[in-house]
Each structure stands twice: as structure tokens, then as C-alpha cells.
C-alpha atoms as a PDB file:
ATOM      1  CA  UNK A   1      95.503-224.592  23.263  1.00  0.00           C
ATOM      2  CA  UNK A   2      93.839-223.190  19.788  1.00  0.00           C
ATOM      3  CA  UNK A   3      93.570-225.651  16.556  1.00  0.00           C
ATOM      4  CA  UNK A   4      94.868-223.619  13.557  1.00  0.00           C
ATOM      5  CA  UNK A   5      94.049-224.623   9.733  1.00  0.00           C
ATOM      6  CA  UNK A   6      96.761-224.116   7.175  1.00  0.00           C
ATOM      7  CA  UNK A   7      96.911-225.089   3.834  1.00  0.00           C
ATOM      8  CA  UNK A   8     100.293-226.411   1.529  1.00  0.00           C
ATOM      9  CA  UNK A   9     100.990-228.148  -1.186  1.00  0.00           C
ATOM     10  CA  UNK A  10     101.095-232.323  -0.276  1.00  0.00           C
ATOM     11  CA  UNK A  11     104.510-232.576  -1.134  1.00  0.00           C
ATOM     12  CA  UNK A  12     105.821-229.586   0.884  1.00  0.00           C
ATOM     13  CA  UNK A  13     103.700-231.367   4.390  1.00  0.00           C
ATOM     14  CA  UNK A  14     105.469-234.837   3.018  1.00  0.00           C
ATOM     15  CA  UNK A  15     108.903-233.288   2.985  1.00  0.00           C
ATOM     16  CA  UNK A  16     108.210-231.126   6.489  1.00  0.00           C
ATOM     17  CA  UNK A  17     106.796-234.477   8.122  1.00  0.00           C
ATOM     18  CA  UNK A  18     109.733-236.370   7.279  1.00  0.00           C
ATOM     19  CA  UNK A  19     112.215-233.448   8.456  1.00  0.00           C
ATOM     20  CA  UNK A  20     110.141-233.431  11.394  1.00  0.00           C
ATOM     21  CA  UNK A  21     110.923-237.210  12.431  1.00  0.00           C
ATOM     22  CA  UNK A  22     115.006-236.997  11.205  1.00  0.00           C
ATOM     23  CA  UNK A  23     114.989-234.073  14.015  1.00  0.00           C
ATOM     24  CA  UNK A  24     112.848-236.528  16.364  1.00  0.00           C
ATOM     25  CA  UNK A  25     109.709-234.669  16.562  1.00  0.00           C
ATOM     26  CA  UNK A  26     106.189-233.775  15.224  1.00  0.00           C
ATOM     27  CA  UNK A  27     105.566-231.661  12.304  1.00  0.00           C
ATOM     28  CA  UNK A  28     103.060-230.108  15.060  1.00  0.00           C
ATOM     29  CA  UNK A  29     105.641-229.354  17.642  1.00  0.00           C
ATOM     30  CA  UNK A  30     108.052-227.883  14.715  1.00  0.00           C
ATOM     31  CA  UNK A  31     105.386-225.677  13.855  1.00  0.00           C
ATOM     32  CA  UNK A  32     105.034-224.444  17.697  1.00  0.00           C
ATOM     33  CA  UNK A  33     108.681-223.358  17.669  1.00  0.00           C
ATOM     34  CA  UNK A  34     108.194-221.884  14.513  1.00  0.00           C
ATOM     35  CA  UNK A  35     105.636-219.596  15.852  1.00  0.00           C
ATOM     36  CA  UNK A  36     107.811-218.950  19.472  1.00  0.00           C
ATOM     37  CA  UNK A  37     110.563-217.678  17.467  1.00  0.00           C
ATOM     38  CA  UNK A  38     108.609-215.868  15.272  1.00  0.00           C
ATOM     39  CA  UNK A  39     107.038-214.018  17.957  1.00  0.00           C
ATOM     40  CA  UNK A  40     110.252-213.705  20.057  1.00  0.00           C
ATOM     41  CA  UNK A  41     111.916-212.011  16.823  1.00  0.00           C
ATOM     42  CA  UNK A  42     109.011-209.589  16.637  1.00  0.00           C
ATOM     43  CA  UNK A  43     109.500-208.565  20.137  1.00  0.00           C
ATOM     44  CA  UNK A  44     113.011-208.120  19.531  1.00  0.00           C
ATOM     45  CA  UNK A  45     112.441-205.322  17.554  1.00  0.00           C
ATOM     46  CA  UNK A  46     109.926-203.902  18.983  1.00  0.00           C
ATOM     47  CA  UNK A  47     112.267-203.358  22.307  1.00  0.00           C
ATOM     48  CA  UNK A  48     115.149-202.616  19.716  1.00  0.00           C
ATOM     49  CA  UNK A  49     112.669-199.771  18.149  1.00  0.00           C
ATOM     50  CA  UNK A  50     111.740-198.587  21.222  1.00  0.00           C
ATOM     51  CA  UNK A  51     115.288-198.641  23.010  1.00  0.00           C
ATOM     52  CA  UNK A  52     116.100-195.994  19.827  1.00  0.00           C
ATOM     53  CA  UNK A  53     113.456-194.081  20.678  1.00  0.00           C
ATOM     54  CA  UNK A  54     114.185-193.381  24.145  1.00  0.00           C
ATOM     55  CA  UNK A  55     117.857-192.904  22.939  1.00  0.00           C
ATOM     56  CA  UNK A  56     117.046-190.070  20.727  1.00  0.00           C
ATOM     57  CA  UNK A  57     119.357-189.139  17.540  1.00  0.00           C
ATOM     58  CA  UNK A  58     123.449-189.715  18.084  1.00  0.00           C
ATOM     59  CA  UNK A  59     125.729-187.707  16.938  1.00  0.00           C
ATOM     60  CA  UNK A  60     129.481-187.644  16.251  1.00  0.00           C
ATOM     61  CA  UNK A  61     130.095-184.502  17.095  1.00  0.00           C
ATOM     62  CA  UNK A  62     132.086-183.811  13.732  1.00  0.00           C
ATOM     63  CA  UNK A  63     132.426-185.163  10.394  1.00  0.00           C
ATOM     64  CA  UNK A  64     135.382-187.424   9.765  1.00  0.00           C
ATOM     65  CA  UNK A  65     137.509-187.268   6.845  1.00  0.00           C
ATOM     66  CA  UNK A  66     137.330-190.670   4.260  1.00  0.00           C
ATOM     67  CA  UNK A  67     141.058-191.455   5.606  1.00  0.00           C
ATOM     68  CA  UNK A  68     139.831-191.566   9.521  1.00  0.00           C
ATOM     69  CA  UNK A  69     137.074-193.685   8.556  1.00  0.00           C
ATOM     70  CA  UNK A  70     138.991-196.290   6.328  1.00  0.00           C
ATOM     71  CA  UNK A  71     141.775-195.903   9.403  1.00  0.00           C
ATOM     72  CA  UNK A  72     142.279-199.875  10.705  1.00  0.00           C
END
């Protein structure tokens, strides 16, 4: 496991810390599932990206007329 520096404002690690131990963990751990779903979403649309790529441009076939698209 890497150390990584980061750098806030005291009062915004105070108020983090203390969310941290209402939700029964470390500010530490919150940050390390910060950083899994930040990667995770990243990868999500990078397959999403590359799922339209492979799909190629869609198309309808026709236009539709304003009253078959407001149809409910």
C-alpha cells in the first residue's frame, strides 16, 4: 500500500473525521472507498464508450412526427 499527501483546510479534515466516526470508520478508510468508486465510475464509462463504439450509429429508420413522439 502507497502513502498519499493531501492538503485541506483544518476545518473541512475536522468535519470529515467526525463524519468518519458517526459512519463507524476512519477518515483513511472513507478516503479508500472514495477512490474505489471513483475508479469504478471511470471504468464505467470507459466500457459504456467503448460498448458505443462497437455498436456503431442507430438509426430509426424514419423521422417521427411531434404527435408520435409526445404519444403516451
Amino acid at each position: 500500500m502507497r502513502n498519499v499527501t493531501l492538503s485541506a483546510e483544518g476545518e473541512l479534515i475536522d468535519r470529515a473525521r467526525l463524519v468518519a466516526r458517526q459512519r463507524h470508520t476512519t477518515l483513511n478508510d472513507a478516503f479508500r472507498e472514495w477512490l474505489r468508486q471513483f475508479t469504478a465510475s471511470s471504468a464505467d464509462i470507459q466500457r459504456f464508450d467503448e460498448l458505443m463504439s462497437r455498436l456503431g450509429p442507430f438509426r430509426a429508420g424514419r423521422r417521427f412526427t411531434r404527435d408520435e413522439m409526445n404519444e403516451r
